[in-house]
C-alpha atoms as a PDB file:
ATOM      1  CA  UNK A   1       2.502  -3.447  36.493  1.00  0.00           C
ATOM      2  CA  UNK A   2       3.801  -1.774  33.763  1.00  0.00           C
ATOM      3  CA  UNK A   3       5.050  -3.158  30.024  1.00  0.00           C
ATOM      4  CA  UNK A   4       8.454  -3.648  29.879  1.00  0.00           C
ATOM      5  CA  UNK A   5      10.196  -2.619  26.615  1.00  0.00           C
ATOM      6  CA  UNK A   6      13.015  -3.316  24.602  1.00  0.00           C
ATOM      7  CA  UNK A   7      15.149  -0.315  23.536  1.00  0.00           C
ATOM      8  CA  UNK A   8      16.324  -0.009  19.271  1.00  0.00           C
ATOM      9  CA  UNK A   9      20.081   0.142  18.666  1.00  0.00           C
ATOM     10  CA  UNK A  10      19.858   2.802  16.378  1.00  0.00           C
ATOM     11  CA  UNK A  11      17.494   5.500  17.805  1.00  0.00           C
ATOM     12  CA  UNK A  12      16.949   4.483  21.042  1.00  0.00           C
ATOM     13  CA  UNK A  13      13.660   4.323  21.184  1.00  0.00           C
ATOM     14  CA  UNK A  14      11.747   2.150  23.815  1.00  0.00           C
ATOM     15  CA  UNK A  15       9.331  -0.811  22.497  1.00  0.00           C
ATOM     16  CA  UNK A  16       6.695  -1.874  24.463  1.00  0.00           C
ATOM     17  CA  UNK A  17       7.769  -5.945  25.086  1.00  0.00           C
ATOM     18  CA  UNK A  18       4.510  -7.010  23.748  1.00  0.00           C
ATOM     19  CA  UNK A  19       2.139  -6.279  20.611  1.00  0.00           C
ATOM     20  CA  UNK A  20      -1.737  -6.881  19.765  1.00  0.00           C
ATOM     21  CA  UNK A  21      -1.640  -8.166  16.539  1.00  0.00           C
ATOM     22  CA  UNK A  22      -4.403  -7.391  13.854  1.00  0.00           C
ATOM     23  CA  UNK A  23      -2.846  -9.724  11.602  1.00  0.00           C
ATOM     24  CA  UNK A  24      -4.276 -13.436   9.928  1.00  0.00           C
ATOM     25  CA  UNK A  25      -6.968 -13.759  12.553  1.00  0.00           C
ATOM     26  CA  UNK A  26      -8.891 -10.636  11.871  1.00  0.00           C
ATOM     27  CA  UNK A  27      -8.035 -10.284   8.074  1.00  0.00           C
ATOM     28  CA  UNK A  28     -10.785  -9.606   5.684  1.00  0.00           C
ATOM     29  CA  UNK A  29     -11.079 -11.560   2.710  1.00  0.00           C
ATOM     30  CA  UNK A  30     -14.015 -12.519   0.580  1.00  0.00           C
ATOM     31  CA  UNK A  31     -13.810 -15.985  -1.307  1.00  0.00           C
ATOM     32  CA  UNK A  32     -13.362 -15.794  -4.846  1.00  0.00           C
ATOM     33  CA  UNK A  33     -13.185 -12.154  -4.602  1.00  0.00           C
ATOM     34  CA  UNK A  34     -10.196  -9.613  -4.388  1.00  0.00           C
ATOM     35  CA  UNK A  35      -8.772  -8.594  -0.607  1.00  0.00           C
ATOM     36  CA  UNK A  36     -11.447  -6.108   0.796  1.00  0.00           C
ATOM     37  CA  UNK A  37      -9.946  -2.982   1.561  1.00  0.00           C
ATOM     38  CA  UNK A  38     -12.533  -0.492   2.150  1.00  0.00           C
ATOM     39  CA  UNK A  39     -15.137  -2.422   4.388  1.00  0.00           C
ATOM     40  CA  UNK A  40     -15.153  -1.852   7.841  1.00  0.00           C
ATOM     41  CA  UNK A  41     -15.150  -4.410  10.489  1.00  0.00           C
ATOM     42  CA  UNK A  42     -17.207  -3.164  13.990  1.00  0.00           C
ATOM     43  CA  UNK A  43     -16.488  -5.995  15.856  1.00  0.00           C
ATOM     44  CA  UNK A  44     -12.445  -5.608  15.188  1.00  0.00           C
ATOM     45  CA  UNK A  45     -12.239  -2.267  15.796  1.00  0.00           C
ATOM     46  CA  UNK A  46     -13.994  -2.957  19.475  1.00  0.00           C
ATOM     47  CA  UNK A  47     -11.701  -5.759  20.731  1.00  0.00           C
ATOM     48  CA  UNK A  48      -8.613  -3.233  19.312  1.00  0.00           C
ATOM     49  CA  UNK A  49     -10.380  -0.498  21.431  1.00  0.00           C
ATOM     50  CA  UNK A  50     -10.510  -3.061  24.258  1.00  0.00           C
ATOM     51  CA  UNK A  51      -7.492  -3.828  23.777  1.00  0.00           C
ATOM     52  CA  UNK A  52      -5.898  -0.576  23.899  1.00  0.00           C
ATOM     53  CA  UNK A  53      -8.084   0.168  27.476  1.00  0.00           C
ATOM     54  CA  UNK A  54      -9.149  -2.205  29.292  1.00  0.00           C
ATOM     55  CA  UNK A  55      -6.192  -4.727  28.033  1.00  0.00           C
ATOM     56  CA  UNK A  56      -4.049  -2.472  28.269  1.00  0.00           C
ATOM     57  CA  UNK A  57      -1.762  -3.292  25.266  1.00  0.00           C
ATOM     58  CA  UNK A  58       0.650   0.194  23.994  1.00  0.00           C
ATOM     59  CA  UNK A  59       2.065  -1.625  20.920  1.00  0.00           C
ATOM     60  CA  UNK A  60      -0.270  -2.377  18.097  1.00  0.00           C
ATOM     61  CA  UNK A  61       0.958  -4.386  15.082  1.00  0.00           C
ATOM     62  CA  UNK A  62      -0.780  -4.666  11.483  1.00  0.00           C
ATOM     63  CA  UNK A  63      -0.237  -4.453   7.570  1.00  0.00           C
ATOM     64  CA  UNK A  64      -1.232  -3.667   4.694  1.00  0.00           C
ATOM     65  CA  UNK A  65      -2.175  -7.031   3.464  1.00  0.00           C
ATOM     66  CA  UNK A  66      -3.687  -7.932   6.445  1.00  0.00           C
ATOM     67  CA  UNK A  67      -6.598  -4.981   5.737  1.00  0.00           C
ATOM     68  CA  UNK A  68      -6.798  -4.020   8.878  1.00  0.00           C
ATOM     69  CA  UNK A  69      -5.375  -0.532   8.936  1.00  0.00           C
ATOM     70  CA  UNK A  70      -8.728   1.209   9.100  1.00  0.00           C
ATOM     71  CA  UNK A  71     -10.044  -0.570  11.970  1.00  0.00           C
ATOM     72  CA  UNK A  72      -6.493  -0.036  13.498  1.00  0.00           C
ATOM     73  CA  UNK A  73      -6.768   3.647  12.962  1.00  0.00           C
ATOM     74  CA  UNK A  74     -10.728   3.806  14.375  1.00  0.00           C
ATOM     75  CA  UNK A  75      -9.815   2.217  17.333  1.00  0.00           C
ATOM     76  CA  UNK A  76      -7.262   4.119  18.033  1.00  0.00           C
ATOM     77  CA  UNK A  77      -9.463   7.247  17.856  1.00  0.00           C
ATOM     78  CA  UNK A  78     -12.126   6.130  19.380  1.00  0.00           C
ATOM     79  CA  UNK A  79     -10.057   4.630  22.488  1.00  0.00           C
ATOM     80  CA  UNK A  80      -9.026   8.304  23.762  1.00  0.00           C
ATOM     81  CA  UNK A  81      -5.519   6.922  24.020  1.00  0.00           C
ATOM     82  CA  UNK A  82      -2.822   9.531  23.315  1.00  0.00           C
ATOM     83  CA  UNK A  83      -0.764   8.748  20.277  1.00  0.00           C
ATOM     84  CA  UNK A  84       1.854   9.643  21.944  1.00  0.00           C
ATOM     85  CA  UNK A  85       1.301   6.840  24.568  1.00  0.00           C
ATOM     86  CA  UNK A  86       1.124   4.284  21.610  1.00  0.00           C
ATOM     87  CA  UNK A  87       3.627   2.710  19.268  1.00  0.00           C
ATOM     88  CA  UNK A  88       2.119   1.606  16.028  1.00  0.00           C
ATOM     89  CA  UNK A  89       3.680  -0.624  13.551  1.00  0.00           C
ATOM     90  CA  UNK A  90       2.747  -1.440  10.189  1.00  0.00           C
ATOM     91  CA  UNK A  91       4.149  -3.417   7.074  1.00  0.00           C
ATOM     92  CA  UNK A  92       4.277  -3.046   2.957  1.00  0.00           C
ATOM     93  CA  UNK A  93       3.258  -6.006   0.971  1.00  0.00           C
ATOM     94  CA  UNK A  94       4.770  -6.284  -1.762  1.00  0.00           C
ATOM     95  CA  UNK A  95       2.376  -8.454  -3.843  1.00  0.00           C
ATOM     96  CA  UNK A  96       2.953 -11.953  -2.007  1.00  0.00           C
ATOM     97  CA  UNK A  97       3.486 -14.034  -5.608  1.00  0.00           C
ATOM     98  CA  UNK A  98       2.006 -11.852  -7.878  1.00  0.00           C
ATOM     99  CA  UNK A  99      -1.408 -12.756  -6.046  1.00  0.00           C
ATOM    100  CA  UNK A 100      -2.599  -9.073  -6.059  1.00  0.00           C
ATOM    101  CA  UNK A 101       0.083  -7.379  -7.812  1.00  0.00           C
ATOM    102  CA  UNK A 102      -2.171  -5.225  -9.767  1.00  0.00           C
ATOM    103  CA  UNK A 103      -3.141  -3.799  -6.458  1.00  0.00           C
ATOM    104  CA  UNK A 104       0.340  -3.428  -4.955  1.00  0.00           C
ATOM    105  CA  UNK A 105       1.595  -0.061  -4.177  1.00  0.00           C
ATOM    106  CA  UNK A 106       4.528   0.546  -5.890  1.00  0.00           C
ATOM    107  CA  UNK A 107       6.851  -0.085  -3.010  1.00  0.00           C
ATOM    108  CA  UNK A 108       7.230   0.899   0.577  1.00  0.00           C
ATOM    109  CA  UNK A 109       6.878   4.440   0.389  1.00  0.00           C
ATOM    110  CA  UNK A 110       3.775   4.405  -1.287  1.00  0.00           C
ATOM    111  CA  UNK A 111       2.577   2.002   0.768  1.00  0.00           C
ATOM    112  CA  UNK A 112       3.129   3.812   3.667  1.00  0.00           C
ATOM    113  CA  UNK A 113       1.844   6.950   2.612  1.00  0.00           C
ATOM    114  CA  UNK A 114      -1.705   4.974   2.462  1.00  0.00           C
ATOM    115  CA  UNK A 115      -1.510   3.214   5.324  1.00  0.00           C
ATOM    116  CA  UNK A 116      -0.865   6.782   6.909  1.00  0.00           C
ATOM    117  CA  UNK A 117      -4.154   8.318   5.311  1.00  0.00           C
ATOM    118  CA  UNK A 118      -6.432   4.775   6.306  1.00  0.00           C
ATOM    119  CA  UNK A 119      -5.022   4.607  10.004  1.00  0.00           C
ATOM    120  CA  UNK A 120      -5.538   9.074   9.956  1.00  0.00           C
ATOM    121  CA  UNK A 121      -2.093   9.256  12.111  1.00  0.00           C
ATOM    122  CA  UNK A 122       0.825  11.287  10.904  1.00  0.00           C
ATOM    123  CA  UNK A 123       3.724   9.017  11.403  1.00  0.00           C
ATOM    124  CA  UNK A 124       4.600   4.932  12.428  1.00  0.00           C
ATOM    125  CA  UNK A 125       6.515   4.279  14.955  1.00  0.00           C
ATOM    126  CA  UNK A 126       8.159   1.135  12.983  1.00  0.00           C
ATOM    127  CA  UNK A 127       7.581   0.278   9.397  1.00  0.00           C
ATOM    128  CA  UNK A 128       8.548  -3.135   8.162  1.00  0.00           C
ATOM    129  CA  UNK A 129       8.849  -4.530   4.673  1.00  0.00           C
ATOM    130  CA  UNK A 130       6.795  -7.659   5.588  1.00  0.00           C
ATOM    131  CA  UNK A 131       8.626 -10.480   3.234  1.00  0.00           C
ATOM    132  CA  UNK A 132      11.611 -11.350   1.433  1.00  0.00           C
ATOM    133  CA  UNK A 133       9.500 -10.982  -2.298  1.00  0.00           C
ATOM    134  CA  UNK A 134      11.301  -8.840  -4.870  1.00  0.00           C
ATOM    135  CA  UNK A 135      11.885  -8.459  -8.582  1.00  0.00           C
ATOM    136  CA  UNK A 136       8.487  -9.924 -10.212  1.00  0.00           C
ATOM    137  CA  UNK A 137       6.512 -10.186  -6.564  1.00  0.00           C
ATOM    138  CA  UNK A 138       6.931  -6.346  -5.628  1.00  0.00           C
ATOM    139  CA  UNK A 139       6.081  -4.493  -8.885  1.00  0.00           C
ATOM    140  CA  UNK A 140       9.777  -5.231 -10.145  1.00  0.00           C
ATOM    141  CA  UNK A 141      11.427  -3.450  -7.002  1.00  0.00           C
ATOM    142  CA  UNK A 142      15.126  -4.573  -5.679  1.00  0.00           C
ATOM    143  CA  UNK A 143      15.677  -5.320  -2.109  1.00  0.00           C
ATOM    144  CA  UNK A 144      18.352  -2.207  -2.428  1.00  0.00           C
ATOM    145  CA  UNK A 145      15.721  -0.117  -3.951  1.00  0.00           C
ATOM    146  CA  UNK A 146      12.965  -1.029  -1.321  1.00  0.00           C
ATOM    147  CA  UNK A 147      15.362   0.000   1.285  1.00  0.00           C
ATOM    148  CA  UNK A 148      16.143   3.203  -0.297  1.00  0.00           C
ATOM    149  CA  UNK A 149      12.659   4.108   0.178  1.00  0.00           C
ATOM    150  CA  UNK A 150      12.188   3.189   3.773  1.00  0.00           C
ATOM    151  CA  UNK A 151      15.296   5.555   4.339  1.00  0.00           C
ATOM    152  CA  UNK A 152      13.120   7.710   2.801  1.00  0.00           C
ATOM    153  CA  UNK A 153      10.788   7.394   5.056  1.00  0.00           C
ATOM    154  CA  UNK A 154      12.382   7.700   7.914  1.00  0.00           C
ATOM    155  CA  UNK A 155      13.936  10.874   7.133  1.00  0.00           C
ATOM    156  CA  UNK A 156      11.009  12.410   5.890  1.00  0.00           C
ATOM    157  CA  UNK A 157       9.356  11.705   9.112  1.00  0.00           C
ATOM    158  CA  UNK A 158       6.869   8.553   8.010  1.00  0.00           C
ATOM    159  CA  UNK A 159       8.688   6.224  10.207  1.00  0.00           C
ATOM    160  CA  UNK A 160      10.703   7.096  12.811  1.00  0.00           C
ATOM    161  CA  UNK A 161      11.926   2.835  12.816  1.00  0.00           C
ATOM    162  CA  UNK A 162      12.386   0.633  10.010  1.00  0.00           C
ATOM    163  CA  UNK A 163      12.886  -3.200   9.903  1.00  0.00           C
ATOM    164  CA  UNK A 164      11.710  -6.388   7.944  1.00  0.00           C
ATOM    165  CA  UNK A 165       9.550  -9.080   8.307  1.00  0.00           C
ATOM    166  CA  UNK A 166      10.530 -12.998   7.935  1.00  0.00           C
ATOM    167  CA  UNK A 167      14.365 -12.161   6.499  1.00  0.00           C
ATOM    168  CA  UNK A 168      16.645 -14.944   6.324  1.00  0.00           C
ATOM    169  CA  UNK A 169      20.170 -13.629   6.770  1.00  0.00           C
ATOM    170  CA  UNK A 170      21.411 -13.728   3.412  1.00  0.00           C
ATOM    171  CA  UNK A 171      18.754 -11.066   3.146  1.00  0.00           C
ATOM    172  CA  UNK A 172      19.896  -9.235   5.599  1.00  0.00           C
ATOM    173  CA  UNK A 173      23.409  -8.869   4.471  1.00  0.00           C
ATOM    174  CA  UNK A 174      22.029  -7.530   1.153  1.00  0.00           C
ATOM    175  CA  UNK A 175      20.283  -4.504   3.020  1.00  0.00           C
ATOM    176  CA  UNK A 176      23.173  -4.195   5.374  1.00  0.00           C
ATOM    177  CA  UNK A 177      25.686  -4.026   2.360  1.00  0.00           C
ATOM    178  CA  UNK A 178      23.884  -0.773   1.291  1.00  0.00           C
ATOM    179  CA  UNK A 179      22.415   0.913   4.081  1.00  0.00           C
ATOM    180  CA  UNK A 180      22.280   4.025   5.604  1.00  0.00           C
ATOM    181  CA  UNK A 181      20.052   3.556   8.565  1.00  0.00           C
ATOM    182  CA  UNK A 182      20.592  -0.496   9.596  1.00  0.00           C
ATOM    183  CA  UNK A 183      17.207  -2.557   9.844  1.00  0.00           C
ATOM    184  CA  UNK A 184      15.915  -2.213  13.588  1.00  0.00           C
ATOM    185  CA  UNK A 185      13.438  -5.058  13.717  1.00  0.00           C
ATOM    186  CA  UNK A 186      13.268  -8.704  11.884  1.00  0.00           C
ATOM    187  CA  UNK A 187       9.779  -9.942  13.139  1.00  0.00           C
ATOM    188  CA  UNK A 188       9.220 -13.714  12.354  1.00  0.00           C
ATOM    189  CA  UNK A 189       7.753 -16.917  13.183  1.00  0.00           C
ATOM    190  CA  UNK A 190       8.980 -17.768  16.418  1.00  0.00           C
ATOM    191  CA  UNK A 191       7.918 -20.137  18.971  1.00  0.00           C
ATOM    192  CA  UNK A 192       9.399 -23.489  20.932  1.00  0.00           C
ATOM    193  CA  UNK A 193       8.388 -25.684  17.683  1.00  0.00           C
ATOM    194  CA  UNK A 194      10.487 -23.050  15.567  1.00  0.00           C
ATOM    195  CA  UNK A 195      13.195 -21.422  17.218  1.00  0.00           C
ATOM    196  CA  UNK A 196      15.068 -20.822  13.834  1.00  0.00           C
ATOM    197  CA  UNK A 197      12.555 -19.549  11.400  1.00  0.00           C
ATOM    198  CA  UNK A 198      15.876 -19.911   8.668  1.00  0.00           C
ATOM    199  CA  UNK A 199      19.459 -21.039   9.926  1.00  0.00           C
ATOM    200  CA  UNK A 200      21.024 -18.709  12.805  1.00  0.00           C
ATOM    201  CA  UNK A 201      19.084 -16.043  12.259  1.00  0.00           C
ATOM    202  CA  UNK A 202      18.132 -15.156  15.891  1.00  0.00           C
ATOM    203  CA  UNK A 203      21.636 -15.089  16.474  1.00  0.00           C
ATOM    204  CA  UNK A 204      22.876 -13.618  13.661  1.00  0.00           C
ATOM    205  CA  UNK A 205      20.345 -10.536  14.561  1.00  0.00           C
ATOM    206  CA  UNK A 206      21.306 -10.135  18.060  1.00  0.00           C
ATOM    207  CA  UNK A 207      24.774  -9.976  16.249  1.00  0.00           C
ATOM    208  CA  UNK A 208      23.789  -7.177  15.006  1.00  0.00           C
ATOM    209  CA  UNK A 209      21.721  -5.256  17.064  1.00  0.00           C
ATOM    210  CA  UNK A 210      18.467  -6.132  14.954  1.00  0.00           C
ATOM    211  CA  UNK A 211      15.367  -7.085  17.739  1.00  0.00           C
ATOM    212  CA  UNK A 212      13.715 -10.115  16.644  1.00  0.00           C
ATOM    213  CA  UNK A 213       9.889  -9.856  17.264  1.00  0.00           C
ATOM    214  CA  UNK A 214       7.805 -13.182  17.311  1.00  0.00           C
ATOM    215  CA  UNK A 215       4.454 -13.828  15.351  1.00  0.00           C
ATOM    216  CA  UNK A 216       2.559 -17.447  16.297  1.00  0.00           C
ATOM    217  CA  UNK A 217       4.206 -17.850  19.443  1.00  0.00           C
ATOM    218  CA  UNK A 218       1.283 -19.450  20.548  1.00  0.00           C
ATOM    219  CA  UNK A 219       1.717 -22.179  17.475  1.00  0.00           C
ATOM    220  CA  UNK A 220       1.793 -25.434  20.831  1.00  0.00           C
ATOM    221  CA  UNK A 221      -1.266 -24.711  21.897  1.00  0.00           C
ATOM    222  CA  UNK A 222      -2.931 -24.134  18.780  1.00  0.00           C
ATOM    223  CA  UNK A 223      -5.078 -26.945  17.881  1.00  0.00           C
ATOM    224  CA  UNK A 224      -5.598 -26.474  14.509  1.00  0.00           C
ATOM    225  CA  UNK A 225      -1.754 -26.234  14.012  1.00  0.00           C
ATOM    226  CA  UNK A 226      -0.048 -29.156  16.649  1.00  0.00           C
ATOM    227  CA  UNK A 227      -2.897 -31.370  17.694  1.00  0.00           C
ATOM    228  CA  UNK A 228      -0.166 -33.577  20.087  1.00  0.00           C
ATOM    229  CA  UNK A 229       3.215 -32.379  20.546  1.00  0.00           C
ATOM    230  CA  UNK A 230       6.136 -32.771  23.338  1.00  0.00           C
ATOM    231  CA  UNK A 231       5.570 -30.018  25.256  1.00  0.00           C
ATOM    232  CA  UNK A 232       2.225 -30.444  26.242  1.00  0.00           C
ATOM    233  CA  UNK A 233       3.104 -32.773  29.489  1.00  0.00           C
ATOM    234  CA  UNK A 234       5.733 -30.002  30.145  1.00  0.00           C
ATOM    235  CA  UNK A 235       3.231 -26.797  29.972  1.00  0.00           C
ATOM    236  CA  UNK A 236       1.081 -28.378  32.558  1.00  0.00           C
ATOM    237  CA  UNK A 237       3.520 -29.520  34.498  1.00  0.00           C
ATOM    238  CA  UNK A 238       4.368 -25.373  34.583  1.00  0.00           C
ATOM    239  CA  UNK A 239       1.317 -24.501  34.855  1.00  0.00           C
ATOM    240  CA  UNK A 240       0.577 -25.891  38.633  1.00  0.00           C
ATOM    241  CA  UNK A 241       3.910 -24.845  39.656  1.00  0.00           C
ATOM    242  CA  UNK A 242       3.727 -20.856  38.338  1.00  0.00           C
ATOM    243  CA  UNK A 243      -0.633 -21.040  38.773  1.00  0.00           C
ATOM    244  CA  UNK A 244      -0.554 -19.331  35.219  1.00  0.00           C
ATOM    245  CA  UNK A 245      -2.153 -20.516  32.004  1.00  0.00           C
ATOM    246  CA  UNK A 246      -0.277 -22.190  29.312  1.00  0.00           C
ATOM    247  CA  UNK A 247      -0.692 -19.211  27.511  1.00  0.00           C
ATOM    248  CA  UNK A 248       1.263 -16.971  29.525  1.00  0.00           C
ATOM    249  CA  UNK A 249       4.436 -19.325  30.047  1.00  0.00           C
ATOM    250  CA  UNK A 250       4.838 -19.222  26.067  1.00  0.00           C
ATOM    251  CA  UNK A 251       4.553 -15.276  25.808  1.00  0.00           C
ATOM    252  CA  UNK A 252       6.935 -15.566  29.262  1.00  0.00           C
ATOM    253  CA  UNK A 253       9.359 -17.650  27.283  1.00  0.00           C
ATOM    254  CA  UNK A 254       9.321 -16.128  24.114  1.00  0.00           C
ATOM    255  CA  UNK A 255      10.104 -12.418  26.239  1.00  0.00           C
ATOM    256  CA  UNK A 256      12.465 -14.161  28.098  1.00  0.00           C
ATOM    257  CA  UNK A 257      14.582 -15.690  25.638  1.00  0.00           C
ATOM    258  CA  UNK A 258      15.003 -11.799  24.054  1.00  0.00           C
ATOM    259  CA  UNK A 259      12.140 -12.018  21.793  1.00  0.00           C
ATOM    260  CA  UNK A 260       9.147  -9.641  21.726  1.00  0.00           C
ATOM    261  CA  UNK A 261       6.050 -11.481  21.444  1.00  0.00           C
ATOM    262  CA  UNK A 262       3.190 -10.350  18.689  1.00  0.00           C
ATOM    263  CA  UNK A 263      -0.429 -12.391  20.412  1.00  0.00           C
ATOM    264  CA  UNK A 264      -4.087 -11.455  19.845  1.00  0.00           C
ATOM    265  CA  UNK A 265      -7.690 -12.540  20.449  1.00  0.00           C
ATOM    266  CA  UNK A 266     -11.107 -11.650  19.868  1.00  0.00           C
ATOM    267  CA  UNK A 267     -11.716 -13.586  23.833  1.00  0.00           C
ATOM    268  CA  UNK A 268     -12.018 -10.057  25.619  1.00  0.00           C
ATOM    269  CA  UNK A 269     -11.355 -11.955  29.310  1.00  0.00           C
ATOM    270  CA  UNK A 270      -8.562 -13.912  27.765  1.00  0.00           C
ATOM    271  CA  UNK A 271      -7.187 -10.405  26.329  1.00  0.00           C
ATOM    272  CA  UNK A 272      -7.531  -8.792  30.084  1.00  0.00           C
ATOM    273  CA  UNK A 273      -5.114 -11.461  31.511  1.00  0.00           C
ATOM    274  CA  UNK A 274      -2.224 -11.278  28.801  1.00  0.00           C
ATOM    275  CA  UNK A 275      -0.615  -8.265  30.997  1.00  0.00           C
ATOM    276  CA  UNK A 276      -0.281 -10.911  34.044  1.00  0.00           C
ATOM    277  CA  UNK A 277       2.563 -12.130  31.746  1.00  0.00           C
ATOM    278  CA  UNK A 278       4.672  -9.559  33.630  1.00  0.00           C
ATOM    279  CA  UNK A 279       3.985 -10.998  37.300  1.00  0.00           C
ATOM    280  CA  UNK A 280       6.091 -14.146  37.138  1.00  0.00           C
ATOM    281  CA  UNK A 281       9.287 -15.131  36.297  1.00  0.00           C
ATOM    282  CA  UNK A 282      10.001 -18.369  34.622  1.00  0.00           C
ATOM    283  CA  UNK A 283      13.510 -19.990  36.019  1.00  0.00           C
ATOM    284  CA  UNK A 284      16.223 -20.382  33.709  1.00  0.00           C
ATOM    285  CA  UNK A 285      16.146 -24.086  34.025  1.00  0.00           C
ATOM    286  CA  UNK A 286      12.224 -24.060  32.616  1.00  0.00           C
ATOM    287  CA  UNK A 287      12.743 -21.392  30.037  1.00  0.00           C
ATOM    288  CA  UNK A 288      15.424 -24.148  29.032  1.00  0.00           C
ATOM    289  CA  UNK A 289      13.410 -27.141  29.249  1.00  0.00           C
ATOM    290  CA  UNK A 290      10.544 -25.501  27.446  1.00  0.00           C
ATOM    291  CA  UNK A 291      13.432 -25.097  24.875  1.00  0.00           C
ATOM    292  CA  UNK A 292      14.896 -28.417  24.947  1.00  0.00           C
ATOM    293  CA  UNK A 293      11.517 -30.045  24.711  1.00  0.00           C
ATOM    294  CA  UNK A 294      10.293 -28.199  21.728  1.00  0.00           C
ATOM    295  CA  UNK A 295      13.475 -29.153  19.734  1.00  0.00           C
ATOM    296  CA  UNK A 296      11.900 -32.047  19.692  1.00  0.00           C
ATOM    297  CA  UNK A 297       8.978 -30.758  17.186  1.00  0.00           C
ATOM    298  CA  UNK A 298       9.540 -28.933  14.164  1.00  0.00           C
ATOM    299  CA  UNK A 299       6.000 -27.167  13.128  1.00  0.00           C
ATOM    300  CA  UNK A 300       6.477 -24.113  10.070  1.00  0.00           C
ATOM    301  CA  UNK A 301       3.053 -22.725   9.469  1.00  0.00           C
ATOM    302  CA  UNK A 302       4.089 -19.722   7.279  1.00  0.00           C
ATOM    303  CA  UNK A 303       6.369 -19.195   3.992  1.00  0.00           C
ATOM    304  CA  UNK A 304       6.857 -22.904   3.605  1.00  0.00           C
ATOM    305  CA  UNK A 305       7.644 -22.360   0.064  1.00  0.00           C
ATOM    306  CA  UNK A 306      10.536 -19.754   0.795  1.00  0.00           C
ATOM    307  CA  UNK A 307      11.991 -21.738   3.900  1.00  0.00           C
ATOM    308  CA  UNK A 308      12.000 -25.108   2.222  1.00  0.00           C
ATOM    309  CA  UNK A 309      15.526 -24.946   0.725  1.00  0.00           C
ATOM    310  CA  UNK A 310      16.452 -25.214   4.952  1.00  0.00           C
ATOM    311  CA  UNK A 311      13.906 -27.485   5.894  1.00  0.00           C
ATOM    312  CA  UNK A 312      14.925 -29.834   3.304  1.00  0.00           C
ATOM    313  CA  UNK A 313      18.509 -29.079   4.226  1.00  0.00           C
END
C-alpha cells in the first residue's frame, strides 16, 4: 500500500504522512569535544539506505545540529532512489543557548546553503527553523529577520516549503505579522502524554492552515522516558483486538488525529513493518480513548526550559 500524504496550504504540495527521522538517536557527538561535523557514520547511512528501499520510507527528516546531513545525502545516493520520488526536510540551528554559537551559520540561509553542499542535492523540499532561539542564541538574528531569509530561500529555489520547529503561538503570530509566504509546517513534540507541546497550539495551527508534524510520538513506550504510565493496559488491550504492535497504534493515532508522525530505528525488521501502519484503521472511539487515557500523564522530554512558563502555569 502506498503512503498517504498530507497536502501544504500554500503550494500544494503533497507530504508523504510519515518521516524517517535522523535526528537525537543517530546524532554524533563526542564528549567533551565540539559537535562532529565532518565524520562519517557507515552504519547510519545503511539503515537510511534501508530505509529508503527496503522500508520504504519517501520522507526523510534531519538538521543541521543533528550532524547527520552527510549520511542523509550518501544514502540517498547510494539508494538509487530518484530525488524526485523523495521529499527531504532539513532544519537551521540557530546556536541552541549559545552552546556552539561560534559555529552557527549566520542564519537560515546560510545554513541552508551548507546543508545543500553536505547532503549534494540542489534544493529541500521543506526547510524549518528548528527552535524558537533568537537575539543572543542565533548570532543576534530577529525572528522577522530569520524569516526574511527563508523567503529568500524559497524564492531563490533552496526550499520550495518553509516552516518551524517547536513554535509556541505567540511565535507564530510574530512571523505571521510579517510574512510573505505563511509558515507551512510547525513540527513538535507530540504524542498521547503531550498533546499540547505549548497552549492550543495544534489548534491554533490547523487554524491556520500550518501542518503540525510530530517528533517522539513513540515517548509511551519508551522506557527510558515513561517507565509505567496509563496507557499501557490500554495499548495491549489494542493490540489483540487490531493484531498490530503497540508501535503502530501510536504512529496510527498520531496520523489519525491530523498529525504527521516523524519515527526511526536502527532495528532493520522493526523498520520493514512501520509501512503496515497504513493497513488498519483505528475506530474513532480508540483513537479517543488512547486520547483520554494519556491526559492522564503529562511527560515533556524536550525544551523544558522554554515550555516551563506553561507547565508551571
Amino acid at each position: 500500500m502506498s503512503t498517504p500524504s498530507f497536502t501544504l496550504a500554500r503550494t500544494g504540495d503533497k507530504i508523504p504522512a510519515i518521516a524517517f527521522g535522523s535526528g537525537t538517536k543517530h546524532q554524533k557527538k563526542k564528549k567533551g569535544d565540539p559537535v562532529l561535523k565532518d565524520s562519517v557514520d557507515e552504519s547510519l547511512v545503511d539503515i537510511i539506505k534501508f530505509a529508503l528501499t527496503e522500508g520504504k520510507f519517501t520522507h526523510l527528516d534531519t538538521a543541521e545540529v543533528y550532524t547527520t546531513r552527510i549520511e542523509v545525502g550518501m544514502a540517498i545516493a547510494e539508494s538509487g532512489v530518484p530525488r524526485s520520488k523523495l521529499w527531504i526536510t532539513d532544519k537551521w540551528n540557530q546556536g541552541w543557548g549559545g552552546r556552539h554559537r561560534s559555529t552557527t551559520p549566520s542564519g537560515p540561509y546560510e545554513s541552508l546553503v551548507k546543508g545543500l553542499e553536505l547532503m549534494k542535492i540542489d534544493y529541500v523540499d521543506l526547510f524549518l527553523i528548528h527552535a524558537p532561539f533568537f537575539g543572543a542564541d542565533a548570532n543576534e538574528v530577529t525572528v522577522e529577520e530569520a524569516w526574511r531569509q527563508m523567503e529568500r530561500l524559497v524564492d531563490e529555489g533552496k526550499a520550495r516549503n518553509i516552516g518551524v520547529s517547536n513554535f509556541d503561538e505567540p511565535m507564530l503570530q510574530k512571523i505571521l505579522a510579517v510574512c510573505k509566504y505563511k509558515p507551512q509546517v510547525n513540527q513538535i513534540e507530540y504524542n498521547p502524554y503531550l498533546q499540547e507541546q505549548s497552549p492550543g497550539i495544534v489548534d491554533f495551527c490547523k487554524r491556520n492552515e500550518i501542518l503540525v508534524e510530530a517528533f517522539s510520538p513513540l515517548t509511551p513506550i519508551v522506557p527510558t522516558k515513561v517507565t509505567e504510565g496509563p496507557l499501557d493496559p490500554v495499548l495491549r488491550e489494542l493490540e489483540a483486538k487490531y493484531g498490530v504492535t503497540d508501535t503502530l497504534l501510536l504512529l496510527r493515532w498520531v496520523y489519525q488525529t491530523g498529525v504527521l508522525p516523524i519515527t526511526t530505528s536502527t532495528n532493520k525488521e522493526r523498520l520493514r513493518d512501520i509501512m503496515k501502519v497504513w493497513e488498519f484503521e483505528l475506530e474513532p472511539s480508540d483513537v479517543e480513548k488512547i486520547s483520554a487515557t494519556g491526559r492522564k500523564l503529562h511527560y515533556r522530554g524536550f525544551f523544558q526550559d522554554y515550555f516551563e512558563k506553561y507547565d508551571k502555569a
